[in-house]
C-alpha atoms as a PDB file:
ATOM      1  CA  UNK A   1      21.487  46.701 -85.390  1.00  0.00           C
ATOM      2  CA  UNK A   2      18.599  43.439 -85.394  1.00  0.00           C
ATOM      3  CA  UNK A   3      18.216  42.725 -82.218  1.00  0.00           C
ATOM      4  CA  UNK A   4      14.946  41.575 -80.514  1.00  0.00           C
ATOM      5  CA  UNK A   5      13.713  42.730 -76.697  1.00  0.00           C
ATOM      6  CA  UNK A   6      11.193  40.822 -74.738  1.00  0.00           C
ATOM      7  CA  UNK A   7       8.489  43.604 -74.018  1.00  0.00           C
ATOM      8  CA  UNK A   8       6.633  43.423 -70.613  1.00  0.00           C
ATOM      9  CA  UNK A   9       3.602  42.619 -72.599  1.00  0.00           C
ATOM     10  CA  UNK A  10       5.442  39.169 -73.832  1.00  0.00           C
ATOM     11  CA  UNK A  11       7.138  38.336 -70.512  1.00  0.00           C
ATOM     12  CA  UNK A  12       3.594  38.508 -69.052  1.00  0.00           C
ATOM     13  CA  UNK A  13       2.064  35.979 -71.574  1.00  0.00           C
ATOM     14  CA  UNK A  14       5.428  33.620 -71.401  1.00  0.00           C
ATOM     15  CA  UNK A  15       4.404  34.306 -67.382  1.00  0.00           C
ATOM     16  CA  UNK A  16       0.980  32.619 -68.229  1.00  0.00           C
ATOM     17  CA  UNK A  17       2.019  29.971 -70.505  1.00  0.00           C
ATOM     18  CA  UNK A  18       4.894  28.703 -67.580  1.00  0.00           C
ATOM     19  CA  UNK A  19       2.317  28.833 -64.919  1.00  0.00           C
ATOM     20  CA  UNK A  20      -0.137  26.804 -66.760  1.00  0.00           C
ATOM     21  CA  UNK A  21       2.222  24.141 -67.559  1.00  0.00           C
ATOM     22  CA  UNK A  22       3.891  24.346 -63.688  1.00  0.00           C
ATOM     23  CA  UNK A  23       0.846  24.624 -61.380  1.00  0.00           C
ATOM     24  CA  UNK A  24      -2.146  23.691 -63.432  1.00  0.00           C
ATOM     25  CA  UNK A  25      -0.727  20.602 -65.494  1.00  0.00           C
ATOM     26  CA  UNK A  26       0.504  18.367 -62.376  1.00  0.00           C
ATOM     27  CA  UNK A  27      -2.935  18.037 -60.990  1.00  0.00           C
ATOM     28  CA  UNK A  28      -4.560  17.193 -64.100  1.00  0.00           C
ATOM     29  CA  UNK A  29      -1.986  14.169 -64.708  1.00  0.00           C
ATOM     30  CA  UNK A  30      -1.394  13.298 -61.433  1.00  0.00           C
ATOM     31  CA  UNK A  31      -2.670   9.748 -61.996  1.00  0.00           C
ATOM     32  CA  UNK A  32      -1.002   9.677 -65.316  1.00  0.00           C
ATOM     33  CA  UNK A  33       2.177   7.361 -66.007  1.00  0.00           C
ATOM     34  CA  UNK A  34       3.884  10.677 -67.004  1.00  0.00           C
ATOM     35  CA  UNK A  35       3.503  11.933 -63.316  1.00  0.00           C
ATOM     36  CA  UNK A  36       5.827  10.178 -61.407  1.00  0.00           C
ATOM     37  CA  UNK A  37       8.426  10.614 -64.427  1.00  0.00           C
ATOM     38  CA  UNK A  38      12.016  12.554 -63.808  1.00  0.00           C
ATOM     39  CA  UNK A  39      11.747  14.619 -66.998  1.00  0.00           C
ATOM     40  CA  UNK A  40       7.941  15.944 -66.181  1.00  0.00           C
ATOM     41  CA  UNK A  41       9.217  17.205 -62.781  1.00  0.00           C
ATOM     42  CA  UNK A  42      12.164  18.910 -64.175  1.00  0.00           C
ATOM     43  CA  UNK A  43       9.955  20.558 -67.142  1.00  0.00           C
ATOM     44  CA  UNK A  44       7.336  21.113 -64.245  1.00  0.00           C
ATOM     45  CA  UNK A  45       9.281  22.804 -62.228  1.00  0.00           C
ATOM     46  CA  UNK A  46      11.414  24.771 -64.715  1.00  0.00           C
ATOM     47  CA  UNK A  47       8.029  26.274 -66.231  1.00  0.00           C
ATOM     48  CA  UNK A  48       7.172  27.209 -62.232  1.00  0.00           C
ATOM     49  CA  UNK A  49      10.435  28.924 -61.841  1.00  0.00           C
ATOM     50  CA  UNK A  50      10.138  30.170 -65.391  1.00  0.00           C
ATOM     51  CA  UNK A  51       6.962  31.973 -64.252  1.00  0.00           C
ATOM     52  CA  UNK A  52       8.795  33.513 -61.143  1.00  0.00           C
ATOM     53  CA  UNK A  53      11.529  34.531 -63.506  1.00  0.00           C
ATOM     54  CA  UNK A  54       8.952  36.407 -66.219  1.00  0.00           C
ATOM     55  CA  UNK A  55       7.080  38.188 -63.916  1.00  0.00           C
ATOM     56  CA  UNK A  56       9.831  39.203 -62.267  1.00  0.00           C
ATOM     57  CA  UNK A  57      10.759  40.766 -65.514  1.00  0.00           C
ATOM     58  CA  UNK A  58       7.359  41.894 -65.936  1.00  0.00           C
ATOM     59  CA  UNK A  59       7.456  44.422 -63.364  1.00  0.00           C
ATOM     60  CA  UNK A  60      11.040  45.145 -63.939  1.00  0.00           C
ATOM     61  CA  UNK A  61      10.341  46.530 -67.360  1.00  0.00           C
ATOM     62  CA  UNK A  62       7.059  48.457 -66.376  1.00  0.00           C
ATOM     63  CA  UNK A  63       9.173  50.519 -63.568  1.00  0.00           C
ATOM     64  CA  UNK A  64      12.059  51.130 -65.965  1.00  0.00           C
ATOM     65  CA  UNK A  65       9.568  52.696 -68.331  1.00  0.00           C
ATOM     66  CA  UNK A  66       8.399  54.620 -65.210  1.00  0.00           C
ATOM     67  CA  UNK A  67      11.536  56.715 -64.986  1.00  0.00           C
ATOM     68  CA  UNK A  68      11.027  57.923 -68.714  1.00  0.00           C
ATOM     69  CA  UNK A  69       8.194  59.958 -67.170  1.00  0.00           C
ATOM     70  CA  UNK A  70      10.630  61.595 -64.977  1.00  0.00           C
ATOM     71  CA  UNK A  71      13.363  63.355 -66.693  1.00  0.00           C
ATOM     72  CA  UNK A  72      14.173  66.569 -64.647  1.00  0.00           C
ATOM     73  CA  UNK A  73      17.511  66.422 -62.646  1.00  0.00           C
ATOM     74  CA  UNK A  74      18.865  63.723 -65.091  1.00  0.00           C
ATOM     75  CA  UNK A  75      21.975  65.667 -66.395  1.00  0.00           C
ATOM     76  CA  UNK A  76      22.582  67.620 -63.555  1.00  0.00           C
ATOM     77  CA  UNK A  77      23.146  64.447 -61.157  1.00  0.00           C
ATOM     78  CA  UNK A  78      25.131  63.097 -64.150  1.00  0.00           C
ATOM     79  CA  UNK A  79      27.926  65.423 -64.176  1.00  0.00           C
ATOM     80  CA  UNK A  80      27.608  65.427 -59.798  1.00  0.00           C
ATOM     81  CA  UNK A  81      28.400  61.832 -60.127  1.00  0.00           C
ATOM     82  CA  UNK A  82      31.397  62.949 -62.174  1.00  0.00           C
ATOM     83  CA  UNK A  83      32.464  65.476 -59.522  1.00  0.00           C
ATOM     84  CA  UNK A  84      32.128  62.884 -57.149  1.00  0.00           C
ATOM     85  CA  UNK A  85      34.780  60.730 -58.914  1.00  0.00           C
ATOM     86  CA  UNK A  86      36.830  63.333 -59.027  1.00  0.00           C
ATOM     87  CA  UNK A  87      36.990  64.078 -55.302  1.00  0.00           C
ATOM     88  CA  UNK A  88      36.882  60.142 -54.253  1.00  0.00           C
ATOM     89  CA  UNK A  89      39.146  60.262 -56.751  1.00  0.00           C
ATOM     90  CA  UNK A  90      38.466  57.336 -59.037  1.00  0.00           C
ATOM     91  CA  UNK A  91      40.092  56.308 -62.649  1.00  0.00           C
ATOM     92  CA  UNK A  92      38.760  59.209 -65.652  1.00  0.00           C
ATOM     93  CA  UNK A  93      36.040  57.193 -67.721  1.00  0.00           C
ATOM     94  CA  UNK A  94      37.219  59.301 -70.706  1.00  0.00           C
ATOM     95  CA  UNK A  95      40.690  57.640 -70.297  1.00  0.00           C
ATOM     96  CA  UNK A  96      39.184  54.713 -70.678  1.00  0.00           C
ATOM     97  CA  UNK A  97      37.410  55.474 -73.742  1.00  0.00           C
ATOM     98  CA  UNK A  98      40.074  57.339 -75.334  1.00  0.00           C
ATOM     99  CA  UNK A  99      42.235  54.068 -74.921  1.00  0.00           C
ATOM    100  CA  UNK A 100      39.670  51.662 -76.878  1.00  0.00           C
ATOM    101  CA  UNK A 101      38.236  54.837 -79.597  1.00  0.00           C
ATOM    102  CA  UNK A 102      41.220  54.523 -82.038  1.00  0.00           C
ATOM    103  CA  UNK A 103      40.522  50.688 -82.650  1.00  0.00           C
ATOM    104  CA  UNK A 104      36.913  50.509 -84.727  1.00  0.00           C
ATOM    105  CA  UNK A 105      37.168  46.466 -84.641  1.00  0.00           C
ATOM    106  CA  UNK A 106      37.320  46.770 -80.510  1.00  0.00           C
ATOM    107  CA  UNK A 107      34.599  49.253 -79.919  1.00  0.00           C
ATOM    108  CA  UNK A 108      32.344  47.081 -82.046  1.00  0.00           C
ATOM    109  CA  UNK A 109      32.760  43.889 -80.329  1.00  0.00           C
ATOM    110  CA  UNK A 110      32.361  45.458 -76.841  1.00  0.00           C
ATOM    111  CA  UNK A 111      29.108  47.322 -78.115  1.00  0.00           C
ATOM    112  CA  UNK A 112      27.985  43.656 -79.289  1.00  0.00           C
ATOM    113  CA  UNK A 113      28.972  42.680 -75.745  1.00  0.00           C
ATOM    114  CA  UNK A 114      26.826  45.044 -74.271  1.00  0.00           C
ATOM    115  CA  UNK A 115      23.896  44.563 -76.444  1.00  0.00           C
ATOM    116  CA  UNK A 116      23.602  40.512 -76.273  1.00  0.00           C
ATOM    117  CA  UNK A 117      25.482  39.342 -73.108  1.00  0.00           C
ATOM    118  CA  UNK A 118      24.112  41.197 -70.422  1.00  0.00           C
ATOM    119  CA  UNK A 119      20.625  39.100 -70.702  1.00  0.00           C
ATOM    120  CA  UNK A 120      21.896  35.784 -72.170  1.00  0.00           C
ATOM    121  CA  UNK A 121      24.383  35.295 -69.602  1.00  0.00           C
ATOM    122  CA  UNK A 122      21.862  35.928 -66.669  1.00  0.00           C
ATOM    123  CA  UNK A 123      19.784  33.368 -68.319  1.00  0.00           C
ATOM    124  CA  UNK A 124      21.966  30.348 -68.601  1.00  0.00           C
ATOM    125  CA  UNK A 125      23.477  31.120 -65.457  1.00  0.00           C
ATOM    126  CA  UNK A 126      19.786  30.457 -64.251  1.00  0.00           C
ATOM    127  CA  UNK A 127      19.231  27.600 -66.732  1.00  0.00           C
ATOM    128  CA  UNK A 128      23.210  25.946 -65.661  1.00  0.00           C
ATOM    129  CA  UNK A 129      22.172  26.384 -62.194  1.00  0.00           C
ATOM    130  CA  UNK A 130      18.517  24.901 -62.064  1.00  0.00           C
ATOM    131  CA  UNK A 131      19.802  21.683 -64.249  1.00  0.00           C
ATOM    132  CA  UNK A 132      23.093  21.226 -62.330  1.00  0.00           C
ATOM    133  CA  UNK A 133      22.707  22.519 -58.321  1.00  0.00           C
ATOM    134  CA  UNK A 134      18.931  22.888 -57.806  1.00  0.00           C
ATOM    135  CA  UNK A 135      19.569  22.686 -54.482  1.00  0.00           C
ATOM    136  CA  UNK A 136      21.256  26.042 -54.631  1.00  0.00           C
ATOM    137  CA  UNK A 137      18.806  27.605 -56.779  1.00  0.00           C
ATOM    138  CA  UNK A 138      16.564  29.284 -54.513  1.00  0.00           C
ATOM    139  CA  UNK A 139      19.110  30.968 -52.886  1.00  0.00           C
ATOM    140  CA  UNK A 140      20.377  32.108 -55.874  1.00  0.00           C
ATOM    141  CA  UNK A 141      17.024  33.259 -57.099  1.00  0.00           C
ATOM    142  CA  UNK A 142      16.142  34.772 -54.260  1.00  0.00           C
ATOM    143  CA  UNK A 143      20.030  36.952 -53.946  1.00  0.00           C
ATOM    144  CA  UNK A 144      18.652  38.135 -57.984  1.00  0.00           C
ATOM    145  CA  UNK A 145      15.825  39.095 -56.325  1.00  0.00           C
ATOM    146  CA  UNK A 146      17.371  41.356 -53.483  1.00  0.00           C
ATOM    147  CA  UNK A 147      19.994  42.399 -56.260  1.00  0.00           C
ATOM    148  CA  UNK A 148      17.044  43.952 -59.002  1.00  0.00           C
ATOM    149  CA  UNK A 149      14.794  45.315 -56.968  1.00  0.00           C
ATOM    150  CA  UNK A 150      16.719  47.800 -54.989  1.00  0.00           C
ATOM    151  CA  UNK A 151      18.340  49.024 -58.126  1.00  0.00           C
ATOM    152  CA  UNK A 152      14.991  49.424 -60.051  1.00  0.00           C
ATOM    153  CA  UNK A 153      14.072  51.557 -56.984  1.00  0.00           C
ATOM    154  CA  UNK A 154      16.874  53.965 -57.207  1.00  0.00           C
ATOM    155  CA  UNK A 155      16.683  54.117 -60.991  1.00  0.00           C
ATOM    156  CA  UNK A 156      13.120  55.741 -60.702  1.00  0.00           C
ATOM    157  CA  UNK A 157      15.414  58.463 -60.060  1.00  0.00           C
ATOM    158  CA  UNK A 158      16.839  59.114 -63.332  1.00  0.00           C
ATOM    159  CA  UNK A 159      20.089  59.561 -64.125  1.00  0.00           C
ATOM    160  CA  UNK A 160      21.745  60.087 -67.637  1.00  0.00           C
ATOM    161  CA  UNK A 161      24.524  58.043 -68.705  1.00  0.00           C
ATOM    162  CA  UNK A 162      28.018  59.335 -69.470  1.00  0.00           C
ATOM    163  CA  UNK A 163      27.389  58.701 -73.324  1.00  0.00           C
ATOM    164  CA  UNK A 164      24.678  61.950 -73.443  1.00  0.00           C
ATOM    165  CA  UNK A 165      27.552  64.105 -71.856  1.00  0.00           C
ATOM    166  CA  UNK A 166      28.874  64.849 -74.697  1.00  0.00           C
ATOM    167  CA  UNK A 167      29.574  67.878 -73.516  1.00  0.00           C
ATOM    168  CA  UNK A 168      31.869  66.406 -71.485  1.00  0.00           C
ATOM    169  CA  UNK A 169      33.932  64.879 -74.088  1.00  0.00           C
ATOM    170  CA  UNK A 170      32.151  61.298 -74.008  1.00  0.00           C
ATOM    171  CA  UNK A 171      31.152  59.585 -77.523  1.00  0.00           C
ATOM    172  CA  UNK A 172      28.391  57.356 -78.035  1.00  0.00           C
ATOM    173  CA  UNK A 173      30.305  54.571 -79.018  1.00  0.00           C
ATOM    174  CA  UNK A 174      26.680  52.372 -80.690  1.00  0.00           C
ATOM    175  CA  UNK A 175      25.507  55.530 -82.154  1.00  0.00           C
ATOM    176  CA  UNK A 176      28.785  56.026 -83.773  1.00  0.00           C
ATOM    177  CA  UNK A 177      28.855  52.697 -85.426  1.00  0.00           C
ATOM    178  CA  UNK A 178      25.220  51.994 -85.742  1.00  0.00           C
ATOM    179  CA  UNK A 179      25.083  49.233 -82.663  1.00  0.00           C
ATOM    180  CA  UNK A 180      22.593  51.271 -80.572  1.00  0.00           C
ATOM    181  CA  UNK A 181      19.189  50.127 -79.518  1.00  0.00           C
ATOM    182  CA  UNK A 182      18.068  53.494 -78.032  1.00  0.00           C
ATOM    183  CA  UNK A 183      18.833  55.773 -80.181  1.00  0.00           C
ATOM    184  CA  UNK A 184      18.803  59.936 -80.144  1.00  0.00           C
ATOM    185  CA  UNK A 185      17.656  60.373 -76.454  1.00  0.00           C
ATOM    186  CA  UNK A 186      13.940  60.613 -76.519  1.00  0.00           C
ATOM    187  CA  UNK A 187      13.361  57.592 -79.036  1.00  0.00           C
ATOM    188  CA  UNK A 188      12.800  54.006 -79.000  1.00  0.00           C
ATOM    189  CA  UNK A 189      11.326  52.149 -76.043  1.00  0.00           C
ATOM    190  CA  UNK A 190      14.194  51.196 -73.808  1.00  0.00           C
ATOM    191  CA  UNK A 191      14.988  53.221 -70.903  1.00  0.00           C
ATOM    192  CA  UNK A 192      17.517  55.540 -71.304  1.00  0.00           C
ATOM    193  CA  UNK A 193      17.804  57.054 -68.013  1.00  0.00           C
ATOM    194  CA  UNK A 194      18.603  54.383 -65.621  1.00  0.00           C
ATOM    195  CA  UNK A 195      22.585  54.625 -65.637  1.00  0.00           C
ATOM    196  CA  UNK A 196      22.780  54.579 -61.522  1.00  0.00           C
ATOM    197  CA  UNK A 197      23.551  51.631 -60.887  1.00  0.00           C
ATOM    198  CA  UNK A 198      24.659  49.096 -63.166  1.00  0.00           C
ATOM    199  CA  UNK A 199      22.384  45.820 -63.004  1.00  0.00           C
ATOM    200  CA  UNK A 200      25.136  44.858 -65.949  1.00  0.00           C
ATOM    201  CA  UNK A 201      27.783  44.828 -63.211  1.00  0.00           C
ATOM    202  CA  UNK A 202      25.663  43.803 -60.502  1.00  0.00           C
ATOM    203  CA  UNK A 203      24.302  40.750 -62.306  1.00  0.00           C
ATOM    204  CA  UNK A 204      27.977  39.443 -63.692  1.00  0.00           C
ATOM    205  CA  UNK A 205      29.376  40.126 -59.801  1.00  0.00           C
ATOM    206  CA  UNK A 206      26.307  37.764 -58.680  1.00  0.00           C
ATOM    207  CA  UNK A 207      26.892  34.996 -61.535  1.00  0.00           C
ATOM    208  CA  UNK A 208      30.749  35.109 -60.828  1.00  0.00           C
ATOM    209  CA  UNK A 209      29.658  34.680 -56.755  1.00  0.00           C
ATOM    210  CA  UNK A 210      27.507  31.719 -57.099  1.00  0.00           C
ATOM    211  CA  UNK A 211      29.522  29.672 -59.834  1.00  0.00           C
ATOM    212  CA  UNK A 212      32.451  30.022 -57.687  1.00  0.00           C
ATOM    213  CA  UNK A 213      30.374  28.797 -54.802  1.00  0.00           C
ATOM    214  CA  UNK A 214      28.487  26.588 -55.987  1.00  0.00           C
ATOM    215  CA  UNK A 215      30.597  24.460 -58.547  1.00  0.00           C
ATOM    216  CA  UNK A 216      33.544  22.138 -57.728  1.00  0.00           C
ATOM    217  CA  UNK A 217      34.969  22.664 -61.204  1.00  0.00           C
ATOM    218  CA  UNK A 218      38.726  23.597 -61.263  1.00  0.00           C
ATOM    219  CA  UNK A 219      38.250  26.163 -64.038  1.00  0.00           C
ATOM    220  CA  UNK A 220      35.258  27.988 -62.264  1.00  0.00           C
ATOM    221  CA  UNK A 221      37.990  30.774 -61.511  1.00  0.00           C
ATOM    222  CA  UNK A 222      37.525  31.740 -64.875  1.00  0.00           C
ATOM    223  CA  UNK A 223      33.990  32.864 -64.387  1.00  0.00           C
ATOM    224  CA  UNK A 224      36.093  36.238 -62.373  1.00  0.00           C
ATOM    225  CA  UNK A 225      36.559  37.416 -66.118  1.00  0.00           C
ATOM    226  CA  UNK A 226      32.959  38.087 -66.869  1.00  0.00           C
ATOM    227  CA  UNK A 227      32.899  41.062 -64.272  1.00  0.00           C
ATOM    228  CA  UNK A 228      35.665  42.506 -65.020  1.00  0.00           C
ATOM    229  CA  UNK A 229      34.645  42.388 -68.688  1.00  0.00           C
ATOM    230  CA  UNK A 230      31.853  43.686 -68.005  1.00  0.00           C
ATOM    231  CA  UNK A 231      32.649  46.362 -66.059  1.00  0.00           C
ATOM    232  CA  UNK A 232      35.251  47.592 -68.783  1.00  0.00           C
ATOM    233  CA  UNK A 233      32.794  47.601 -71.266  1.00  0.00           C
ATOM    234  CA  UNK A 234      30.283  49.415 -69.675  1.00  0.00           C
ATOM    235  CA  UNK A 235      32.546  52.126 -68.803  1.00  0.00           C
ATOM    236  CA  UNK A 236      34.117  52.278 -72.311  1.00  0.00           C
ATOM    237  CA  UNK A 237      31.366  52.325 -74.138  1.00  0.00           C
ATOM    238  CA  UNK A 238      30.161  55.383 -71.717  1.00  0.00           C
ATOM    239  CA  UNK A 239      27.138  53.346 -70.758  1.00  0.00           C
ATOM    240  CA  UNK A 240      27.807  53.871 -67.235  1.00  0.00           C
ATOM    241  CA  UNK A 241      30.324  55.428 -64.639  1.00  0.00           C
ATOM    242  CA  UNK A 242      32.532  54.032 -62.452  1.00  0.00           C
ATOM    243  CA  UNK A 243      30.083  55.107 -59.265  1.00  0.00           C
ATOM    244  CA  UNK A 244      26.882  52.755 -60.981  1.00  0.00           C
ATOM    245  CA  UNK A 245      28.921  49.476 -60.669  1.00  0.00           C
ATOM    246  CA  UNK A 246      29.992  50.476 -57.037  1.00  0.00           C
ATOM    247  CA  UNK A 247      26.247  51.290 -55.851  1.00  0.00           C
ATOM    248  CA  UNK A 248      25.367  47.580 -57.714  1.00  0.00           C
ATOM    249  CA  UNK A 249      27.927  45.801 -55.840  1.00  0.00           C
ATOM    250  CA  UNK A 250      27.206  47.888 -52.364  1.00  0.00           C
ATOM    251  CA  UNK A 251      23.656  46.461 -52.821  1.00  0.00           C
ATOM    252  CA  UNK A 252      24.744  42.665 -53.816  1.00  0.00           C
ATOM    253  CA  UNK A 253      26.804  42.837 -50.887  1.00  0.00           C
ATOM    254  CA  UNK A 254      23.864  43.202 -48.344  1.00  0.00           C
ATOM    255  CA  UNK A 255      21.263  41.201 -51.262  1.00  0.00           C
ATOM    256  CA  UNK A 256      23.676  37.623 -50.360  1.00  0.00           C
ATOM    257  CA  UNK A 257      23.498  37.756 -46.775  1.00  0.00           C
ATOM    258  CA  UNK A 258      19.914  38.149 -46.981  1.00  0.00           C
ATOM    259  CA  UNK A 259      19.066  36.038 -49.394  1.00  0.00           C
ATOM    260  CA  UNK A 260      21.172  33.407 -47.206  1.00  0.00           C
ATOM    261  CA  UNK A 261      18.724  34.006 -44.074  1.00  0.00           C
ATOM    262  CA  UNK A 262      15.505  34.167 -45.740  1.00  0.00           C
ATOM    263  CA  UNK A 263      16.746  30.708 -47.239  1.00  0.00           C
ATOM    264  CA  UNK A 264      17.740  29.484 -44.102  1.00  0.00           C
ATOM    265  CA  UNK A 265      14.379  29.864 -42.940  1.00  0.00           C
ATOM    266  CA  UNK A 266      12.246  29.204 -45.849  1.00  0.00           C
ATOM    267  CA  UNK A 267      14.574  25.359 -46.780  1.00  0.00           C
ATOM    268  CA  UNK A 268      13.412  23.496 -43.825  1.00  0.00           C
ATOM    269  CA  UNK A 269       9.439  24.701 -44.366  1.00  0.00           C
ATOM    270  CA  UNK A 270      10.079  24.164 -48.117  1.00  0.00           C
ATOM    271  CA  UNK A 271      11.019  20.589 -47.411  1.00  0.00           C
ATOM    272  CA  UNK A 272       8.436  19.613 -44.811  1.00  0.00           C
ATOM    273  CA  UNK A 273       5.689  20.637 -47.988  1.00  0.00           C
ATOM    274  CA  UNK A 274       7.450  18.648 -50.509  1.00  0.00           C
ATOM    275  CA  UNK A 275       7.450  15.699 -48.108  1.00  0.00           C
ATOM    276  CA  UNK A 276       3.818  15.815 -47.067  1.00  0.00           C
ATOM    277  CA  UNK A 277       3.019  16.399 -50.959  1.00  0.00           C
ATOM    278  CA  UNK A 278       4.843  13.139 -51.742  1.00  0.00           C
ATOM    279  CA  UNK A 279       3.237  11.205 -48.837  1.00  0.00           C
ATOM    280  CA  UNK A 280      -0.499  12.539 -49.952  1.00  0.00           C
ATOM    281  CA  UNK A 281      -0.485   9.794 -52.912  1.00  0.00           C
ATOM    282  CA  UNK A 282       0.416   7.045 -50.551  1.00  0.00           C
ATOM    283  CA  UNK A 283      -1.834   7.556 -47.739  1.00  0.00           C
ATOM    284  CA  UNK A 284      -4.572   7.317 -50.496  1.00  0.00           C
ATOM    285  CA  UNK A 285      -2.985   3.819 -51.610  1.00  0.00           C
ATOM    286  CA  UNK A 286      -2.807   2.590 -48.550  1.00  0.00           C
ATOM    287  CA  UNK A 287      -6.565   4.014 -47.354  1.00  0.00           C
ATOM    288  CA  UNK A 288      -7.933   1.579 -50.532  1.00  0.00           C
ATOM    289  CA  UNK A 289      -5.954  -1.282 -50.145  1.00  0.00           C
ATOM    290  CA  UNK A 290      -7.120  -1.647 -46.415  1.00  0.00           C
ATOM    291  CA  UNK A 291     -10.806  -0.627 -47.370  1.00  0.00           C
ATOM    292  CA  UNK A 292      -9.986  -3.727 -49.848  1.00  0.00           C
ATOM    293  CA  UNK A 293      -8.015  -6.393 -46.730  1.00  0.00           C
ATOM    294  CA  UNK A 294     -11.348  -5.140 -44.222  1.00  0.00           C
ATOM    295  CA  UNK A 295     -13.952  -6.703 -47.809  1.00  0.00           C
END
């Protein structure tokens, strides 16, 4: 199935090419008419944040690949996490699957859910909330922050998902109808062995959070579907177990209340730069103009 993946190598040049156009450009045009214009603080800014948000990816692509390098245990804590369910005892994920298998027409669209949404979403959600509640970005940014990088440390341990248990009774639902980006297990570049835990789920809980936080819309309740959605399809397509989107939210639940400190202490020092940075111009105006009065 076409589908195209940023590689670390082009996050790190889009990286470059943001930061350029963020940090470098302002000083260079600081005198300019441009500088003082709305749009070429938003585009300013977005390219800084852009930057952030690249080599953020950056690294989160170069650690996923780390795990291929470490495939020993990854069956065997597979089918524990399966016992574990058992004992808790949570819902079979091969009930689940055997309810959406018979319909072809389902199983594709929720394998073209999993493919394309997972990334999209997670980047308008940024782009919706940069344009529309800046103020709130940060926080926001910073909670994705807390989020990923926990769960890229426990998926250096790997972990295979349900859909290589197939001696467990679990079908590869892409495989099956030609959807998959991996492929066999050993092939293609995408990691294939970081099923615990979910960043799907924990990235749809964390857009669903903020948007209904954040926005005074009457329809944001809506936004509750894309987690559930999510979560089905994850679990029906035997990408993940039950246990991965748990461990995601477990760690979103302690990523927003820090993310809500560290902003409460980083706003105020934030402000206090952006506030000297605007004055800077104008104590150079008014240096000349009473150099000029004293002439």
């Amino acid at each position: 199935m076409p589908h195209f993946q940023l590689i670390w190598q082009q996050a790190a040049v889009l990286a470059g090419v943001f930061a350029v156009v963020g940090v470098l450009v302002p000083p260079l045009v600081r005198q300019s008419q441009v500088a003082g214009r709305r749009w070429f603080e938003v585009v300013t800014a977005g390219a800084r944040e852009g930057a952030v948000v690249m080599v953020l990816f950056t690294i989160w692509q170069i650690a996923g690949g780390l795990a291929l390098t470490r495939v020993a245990g990854a069956f065997e804590r597979a089918h524990a996490i399966l016992r574990v369910e058992r004992w808790l005892p949570l819902p079979s994920e091969l009930t689940v699957q055997h309810w959406v298998l018979p319909h072809p027409d389902l199983v594709r669209a929720m394998n073209t859910f999993y493919l394309y949404v997972h990334i999209n979403s997670i980047t308008i959600f940024l782009i919706w909330l940069f344009l529309r509640h800046r103020d709130r970005y940060p926080w926001a940014r910073n909670a994705l922050v807390l989020l990923t990088g926990p769960c890229l440390l426990v998926q250096m341990i790997p972990v295979a998902p349900p859909r290589m248990l197939a001696d467990a009774g679990f079908v590869d639902t892409a495989i099956a109808y030609g959807q998959s980006i991996y492929g066999p297990f050993g092939s293609g570049l995408a990691d294939q062995l970081s099923a615990m835990p979910s960043v799907h789920v924990g990235w749809s809980l964390l857009i669903a959070f903020v948007v209904i936080r954040v926005s005074t819309s009457r329809w944001r309740w809506l936004i509750l579907a894309h987690p559930l959605v999510t979560t089905f399809v994850v679990v029906a397509t035997a990408n993940h177990f039950w246990l991965d989107g748990i461990v995601a939210a477990g760690i979103l639940a302690v990523a927003l209340p820090v993310a809500t400190l560290a902003e409460s202490w980083l706003a105020p020092r934030r402000g206090g730069a952006r506030a000297a940075a605007q004055l800077e111009p104008l104590t150079g105006t008014v240096s000349v103009d009473s150099a000029t009065l004293a002439g």
